[in-house]
PDB file of N, CA and C in Angstrom:
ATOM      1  N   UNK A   1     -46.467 -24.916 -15.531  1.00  0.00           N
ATOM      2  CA  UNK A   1     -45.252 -25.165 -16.277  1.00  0.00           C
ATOM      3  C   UNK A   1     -44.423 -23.898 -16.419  1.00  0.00           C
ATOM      4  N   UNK A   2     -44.916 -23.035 -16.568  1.00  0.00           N
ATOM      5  CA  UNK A   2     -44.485 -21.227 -16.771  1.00  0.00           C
ATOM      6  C   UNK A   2     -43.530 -21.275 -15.070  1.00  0.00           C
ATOM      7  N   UNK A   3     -43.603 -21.532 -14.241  1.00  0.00           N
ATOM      8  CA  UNK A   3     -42.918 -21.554 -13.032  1.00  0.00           C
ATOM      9  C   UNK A   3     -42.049 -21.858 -12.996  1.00  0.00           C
ATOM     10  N   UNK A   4     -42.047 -22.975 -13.326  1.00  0.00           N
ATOM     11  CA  UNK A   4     -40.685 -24.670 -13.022  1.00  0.00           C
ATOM     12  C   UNK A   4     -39.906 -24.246 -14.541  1.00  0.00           C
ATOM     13  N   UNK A   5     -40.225 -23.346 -15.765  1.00  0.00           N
ATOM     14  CA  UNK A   5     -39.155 -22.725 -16.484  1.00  0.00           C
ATOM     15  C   UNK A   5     -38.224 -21.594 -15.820  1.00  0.00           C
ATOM     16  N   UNK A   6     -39.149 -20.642 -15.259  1.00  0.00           N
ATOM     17  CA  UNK A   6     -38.597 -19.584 -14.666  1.00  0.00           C
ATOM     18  C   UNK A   6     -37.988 -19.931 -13.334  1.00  0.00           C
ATOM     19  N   UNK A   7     -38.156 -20.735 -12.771  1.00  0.00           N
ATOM     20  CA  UNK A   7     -37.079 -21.295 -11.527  1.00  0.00           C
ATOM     21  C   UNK A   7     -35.825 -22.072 -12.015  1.00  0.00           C
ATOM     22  N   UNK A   8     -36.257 -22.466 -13.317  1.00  0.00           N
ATOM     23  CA  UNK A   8     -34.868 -23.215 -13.987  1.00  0.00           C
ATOM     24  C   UNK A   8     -33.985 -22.186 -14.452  1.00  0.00           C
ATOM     25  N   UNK A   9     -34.587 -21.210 -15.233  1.00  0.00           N
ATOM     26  CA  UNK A   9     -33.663 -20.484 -15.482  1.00  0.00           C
ATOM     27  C   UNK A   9     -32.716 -19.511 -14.565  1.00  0.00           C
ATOM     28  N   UNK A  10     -33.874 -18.910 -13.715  1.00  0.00           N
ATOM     29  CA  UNK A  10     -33.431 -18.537 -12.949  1.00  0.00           C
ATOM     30  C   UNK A  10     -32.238 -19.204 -12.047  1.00  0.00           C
ATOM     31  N   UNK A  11     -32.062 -20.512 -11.679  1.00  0.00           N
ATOM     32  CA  UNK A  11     -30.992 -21.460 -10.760  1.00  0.00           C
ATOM     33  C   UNK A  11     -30.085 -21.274 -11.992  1.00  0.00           C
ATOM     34  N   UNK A  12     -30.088 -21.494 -13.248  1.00  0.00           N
ATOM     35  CA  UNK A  12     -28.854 -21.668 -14.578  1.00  0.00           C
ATOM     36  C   UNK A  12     -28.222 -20.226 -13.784  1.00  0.00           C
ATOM     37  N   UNK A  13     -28.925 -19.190 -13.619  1.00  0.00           N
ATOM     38  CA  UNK A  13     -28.307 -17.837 -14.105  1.00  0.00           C
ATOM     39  C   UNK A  13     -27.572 -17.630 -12.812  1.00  0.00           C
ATOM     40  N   UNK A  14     -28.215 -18.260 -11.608  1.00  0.00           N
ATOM     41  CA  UNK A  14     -27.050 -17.955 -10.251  1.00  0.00           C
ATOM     42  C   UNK A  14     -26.221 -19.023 -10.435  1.00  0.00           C
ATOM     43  N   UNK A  15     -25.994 -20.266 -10.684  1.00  0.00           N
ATOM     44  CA  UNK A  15     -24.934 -21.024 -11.009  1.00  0.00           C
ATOM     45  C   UNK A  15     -23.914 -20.578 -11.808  1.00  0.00           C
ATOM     46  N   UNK A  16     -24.329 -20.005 -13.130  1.00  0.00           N
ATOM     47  CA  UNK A  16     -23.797 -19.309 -14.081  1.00  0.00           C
ATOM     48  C   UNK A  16     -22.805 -18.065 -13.265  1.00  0.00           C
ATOM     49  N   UNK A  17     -23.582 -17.198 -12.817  1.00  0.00           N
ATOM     50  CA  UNK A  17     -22.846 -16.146 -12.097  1.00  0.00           C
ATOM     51  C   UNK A  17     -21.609 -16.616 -10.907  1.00  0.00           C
ATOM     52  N   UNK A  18     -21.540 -17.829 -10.426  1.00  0.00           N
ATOM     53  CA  UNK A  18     -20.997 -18.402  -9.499  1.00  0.00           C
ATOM     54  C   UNK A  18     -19.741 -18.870 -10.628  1.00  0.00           C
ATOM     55  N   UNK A  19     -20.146 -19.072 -11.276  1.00  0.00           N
ATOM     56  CA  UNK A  19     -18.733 -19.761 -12.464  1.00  0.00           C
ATOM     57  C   UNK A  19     -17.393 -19.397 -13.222  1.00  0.00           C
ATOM     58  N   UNK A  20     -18.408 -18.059 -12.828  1.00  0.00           N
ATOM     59  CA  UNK A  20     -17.825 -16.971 -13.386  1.00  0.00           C
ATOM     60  C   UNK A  20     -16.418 -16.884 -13.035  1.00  0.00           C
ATOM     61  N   UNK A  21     -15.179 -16.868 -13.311  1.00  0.00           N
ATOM     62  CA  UNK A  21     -13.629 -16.871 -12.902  1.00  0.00           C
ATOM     63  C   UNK A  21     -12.894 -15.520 -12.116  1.00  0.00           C
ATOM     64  N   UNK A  22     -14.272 -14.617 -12.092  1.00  0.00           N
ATOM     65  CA  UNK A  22     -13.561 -13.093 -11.647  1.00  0.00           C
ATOM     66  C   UNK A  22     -13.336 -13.388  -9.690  1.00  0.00           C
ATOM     67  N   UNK A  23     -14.082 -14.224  -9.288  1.00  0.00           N
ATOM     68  CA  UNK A  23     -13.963 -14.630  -7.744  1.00  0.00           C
ATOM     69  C   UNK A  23     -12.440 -15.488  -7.646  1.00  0.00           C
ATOM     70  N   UNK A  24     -12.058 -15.829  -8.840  1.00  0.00           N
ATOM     71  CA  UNK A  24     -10.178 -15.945  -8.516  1.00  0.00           C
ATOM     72  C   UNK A  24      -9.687 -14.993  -7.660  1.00  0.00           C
ATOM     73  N   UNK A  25      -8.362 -15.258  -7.266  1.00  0.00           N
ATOM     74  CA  UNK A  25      -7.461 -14.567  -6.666  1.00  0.00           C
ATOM     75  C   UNK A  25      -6.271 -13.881  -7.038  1.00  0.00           C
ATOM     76  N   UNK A  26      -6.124 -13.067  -6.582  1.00  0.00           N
ATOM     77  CA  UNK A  26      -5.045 -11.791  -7.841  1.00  0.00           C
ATOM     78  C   UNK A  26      -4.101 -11.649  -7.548  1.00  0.00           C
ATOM     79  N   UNK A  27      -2.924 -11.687  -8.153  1.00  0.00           N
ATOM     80  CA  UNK A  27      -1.418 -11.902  -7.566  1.00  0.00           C
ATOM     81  C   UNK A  27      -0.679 -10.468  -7.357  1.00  0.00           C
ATOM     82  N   UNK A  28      -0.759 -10.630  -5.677  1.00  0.00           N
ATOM     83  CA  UNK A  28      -0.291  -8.645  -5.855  1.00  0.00           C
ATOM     84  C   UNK A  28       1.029  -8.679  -5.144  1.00  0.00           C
ATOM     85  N   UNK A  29       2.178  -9.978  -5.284  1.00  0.00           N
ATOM     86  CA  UNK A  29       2.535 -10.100  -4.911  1.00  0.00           C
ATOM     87  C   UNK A  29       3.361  -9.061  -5.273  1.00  0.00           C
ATOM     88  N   UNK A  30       3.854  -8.539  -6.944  1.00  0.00           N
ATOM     89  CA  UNK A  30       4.678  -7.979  -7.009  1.00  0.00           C
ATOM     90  C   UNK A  30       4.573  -6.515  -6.569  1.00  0.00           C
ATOM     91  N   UNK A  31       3.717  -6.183  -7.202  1.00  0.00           N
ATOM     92  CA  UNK A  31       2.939  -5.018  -6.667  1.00  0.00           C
ATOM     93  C   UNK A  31       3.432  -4.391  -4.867  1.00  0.00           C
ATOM     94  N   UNK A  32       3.380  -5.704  -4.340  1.00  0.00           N
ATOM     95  CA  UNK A  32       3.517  -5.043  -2.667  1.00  0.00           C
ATOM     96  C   UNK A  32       4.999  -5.153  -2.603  1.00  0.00           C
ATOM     97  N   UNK A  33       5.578  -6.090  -3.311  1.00  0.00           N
ATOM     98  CA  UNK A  33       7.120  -6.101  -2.962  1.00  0.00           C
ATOM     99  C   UNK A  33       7.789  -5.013  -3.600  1.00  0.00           C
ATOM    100  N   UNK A  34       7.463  -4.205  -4.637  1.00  0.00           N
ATOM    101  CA  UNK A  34       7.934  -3.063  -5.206  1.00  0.00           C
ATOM    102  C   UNK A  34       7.371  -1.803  -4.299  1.00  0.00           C
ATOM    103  N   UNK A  35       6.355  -2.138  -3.450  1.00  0.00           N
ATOM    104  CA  UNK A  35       6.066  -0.525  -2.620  1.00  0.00           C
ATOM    105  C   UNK A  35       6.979  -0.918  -1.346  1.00  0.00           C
ATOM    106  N   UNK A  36       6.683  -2.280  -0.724  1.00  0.00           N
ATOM    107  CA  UNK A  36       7.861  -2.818   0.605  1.00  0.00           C
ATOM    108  C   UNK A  36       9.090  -1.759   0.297  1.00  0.00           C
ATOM    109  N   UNK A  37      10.097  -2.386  -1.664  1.00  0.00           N
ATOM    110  CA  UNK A  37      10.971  -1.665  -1.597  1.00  0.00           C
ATOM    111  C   UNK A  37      11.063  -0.162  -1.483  1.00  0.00           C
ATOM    112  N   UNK A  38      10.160   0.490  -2.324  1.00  0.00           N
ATOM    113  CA  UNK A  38      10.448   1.910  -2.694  1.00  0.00           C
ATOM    114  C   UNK A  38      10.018   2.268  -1.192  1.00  0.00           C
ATOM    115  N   UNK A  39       9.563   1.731  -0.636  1.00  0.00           N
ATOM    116  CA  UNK A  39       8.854   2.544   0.517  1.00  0.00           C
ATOM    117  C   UNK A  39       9.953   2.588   1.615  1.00  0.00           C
ATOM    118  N   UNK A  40      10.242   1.468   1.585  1.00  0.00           N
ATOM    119  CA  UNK A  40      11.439   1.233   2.860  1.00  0.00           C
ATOM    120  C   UNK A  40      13.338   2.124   2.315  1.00  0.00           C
ATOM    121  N   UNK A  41      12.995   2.258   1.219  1.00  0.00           N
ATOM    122  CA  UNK A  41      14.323   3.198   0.312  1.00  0.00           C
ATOM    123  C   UNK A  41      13.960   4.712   0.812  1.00  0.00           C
ATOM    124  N   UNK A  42      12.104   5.231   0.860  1.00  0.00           N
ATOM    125  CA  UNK A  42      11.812   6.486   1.165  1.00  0.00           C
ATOM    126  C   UNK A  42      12.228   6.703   2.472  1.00  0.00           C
ATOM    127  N   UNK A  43      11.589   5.849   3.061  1.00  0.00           N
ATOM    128  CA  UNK A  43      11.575   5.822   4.709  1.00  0.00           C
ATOM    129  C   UNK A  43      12.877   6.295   5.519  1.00  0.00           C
ATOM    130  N   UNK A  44      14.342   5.200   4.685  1.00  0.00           N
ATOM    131  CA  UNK A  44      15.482   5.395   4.896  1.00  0.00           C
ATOM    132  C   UNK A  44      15.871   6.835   4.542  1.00  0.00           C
ATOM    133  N   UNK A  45      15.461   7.239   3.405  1.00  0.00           N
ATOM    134  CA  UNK A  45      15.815   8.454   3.249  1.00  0.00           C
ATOM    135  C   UNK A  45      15.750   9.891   3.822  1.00  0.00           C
ATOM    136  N   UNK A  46      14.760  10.005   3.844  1.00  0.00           N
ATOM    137  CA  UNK A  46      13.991  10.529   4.944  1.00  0.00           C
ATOM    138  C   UNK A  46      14.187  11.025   6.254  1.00  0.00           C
ATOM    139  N   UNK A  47      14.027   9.474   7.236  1.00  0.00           N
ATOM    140  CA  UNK A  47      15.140   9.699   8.343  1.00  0.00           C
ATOM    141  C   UNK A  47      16.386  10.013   7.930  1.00  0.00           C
ATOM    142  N   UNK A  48      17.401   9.406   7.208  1.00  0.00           N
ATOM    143  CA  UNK A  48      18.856  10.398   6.964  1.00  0.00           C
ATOM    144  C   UNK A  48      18.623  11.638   7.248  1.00  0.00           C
ATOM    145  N   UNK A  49      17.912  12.030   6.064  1.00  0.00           N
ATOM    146  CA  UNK A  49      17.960  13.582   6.305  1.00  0.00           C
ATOM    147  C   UNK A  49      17.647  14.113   7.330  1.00  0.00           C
ATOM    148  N   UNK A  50      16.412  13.715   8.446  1.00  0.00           N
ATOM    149  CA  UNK A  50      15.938  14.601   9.609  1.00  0.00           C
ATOM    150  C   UNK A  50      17.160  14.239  10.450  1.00  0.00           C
ATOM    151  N   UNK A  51      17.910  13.250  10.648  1.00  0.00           N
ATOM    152  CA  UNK A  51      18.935  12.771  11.616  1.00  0.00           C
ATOM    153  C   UNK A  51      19.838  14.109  11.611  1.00  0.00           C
ATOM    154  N   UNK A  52      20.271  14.147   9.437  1.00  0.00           N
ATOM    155  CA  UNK A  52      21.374  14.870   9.492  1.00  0.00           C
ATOM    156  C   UNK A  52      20.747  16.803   9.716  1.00  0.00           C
ATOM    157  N   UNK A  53      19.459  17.119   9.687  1.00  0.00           N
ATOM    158  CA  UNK A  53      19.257  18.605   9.954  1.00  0.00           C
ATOM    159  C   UNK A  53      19.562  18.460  11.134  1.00  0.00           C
ATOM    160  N   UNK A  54      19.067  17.707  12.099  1.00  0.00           N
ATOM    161  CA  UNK A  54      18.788  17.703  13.798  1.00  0.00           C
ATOM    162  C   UNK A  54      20.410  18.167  13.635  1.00  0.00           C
ATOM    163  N   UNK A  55      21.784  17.225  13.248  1.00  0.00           N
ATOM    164  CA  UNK A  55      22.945  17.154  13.628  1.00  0.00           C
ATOM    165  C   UNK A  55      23.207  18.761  13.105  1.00  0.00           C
ATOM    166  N   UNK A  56      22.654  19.431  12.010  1.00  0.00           N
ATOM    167  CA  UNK A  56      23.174  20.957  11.626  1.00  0.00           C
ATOM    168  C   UNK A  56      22.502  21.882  12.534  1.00  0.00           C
ATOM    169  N   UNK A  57      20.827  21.586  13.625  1.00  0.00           N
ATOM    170  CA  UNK A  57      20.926  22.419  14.139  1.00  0.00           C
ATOM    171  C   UNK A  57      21.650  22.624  15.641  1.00  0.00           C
ATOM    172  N   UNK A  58      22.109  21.128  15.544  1.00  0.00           N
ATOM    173  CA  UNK A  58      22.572  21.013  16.923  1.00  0.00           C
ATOM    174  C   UNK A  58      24.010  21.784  16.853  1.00  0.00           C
ATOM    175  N   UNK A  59      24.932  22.042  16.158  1.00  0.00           N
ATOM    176  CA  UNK A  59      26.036  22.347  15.346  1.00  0.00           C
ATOM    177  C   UNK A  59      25.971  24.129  15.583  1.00  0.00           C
ATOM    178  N   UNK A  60      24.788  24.175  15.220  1.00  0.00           N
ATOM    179  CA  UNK A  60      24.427  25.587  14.717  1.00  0.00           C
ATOM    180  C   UNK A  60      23.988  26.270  16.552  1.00  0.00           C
ATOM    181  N   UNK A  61      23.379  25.743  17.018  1.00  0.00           N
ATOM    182  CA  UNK A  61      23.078  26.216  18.399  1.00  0.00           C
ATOM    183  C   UNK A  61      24.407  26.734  19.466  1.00  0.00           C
ATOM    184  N   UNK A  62      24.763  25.058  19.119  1.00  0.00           N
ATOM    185  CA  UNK A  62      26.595  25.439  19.895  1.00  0.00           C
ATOM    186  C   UNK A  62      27.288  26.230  19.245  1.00  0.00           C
ATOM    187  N   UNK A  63      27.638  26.814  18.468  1.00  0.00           N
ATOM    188  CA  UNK A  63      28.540  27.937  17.100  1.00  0.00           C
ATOM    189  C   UNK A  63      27.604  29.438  17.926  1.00  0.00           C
ATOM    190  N   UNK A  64      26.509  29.046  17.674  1.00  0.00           N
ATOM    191  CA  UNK A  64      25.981  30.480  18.524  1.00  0.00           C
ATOM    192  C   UNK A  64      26.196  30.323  20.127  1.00  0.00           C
ATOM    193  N   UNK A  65      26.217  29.558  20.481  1.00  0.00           N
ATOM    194  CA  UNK A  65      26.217  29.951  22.412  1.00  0.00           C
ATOM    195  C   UNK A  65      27.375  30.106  22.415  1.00  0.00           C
ATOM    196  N   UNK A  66      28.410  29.473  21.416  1.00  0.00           N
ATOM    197  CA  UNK A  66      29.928  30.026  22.003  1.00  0.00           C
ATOM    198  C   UNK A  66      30.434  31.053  21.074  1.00  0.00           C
ATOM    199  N   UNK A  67      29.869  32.404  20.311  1.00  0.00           N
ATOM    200  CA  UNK A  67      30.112  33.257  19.925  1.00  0.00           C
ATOM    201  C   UNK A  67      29.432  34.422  21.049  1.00  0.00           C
ATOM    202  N   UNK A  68      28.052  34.074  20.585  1.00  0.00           N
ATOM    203  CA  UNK A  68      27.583  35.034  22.181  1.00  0.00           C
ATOM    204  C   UNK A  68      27.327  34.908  23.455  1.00  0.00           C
ATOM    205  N   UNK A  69      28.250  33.868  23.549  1.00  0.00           N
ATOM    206  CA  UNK A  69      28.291  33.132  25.338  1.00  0.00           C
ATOM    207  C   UNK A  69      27.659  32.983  26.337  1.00  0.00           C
TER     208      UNK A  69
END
């Protein structure tokens, strides 16, 4: 009889653990749509700027080859 308790309880306690609500699913929706934005705002930014150095050193190269020719 000591068995067929401890197999009962034991099945309660993995059922039990199975019931448990933490195996839901978690809404990260906002979460990713606020990094999508900030990320894709960095990204843009970012490139601007390397676009616009490239355009100052390109600026800057020609200003020197046609001073010291």
């Amino acid at each position: 009889m000591k068995v067929k308790t401890i197999i009962s309880t034991f099945l309660v306690t993995i059922l039990g653990l199975f019931a448990i609500p933490s195996f839901a699913a978690i809404d990260v929706s906002a979460a990713t749509t606020s990094i999508t934005t900030d990320g894709t705002a960095a990204i843009t930014a970012i490139g601007g700027a390397m676009i616009a150095l490239a355009g100052v050193a390109i600026v800057f190269k020609w200003a020197k080859a046609s001073i010291f020719g």
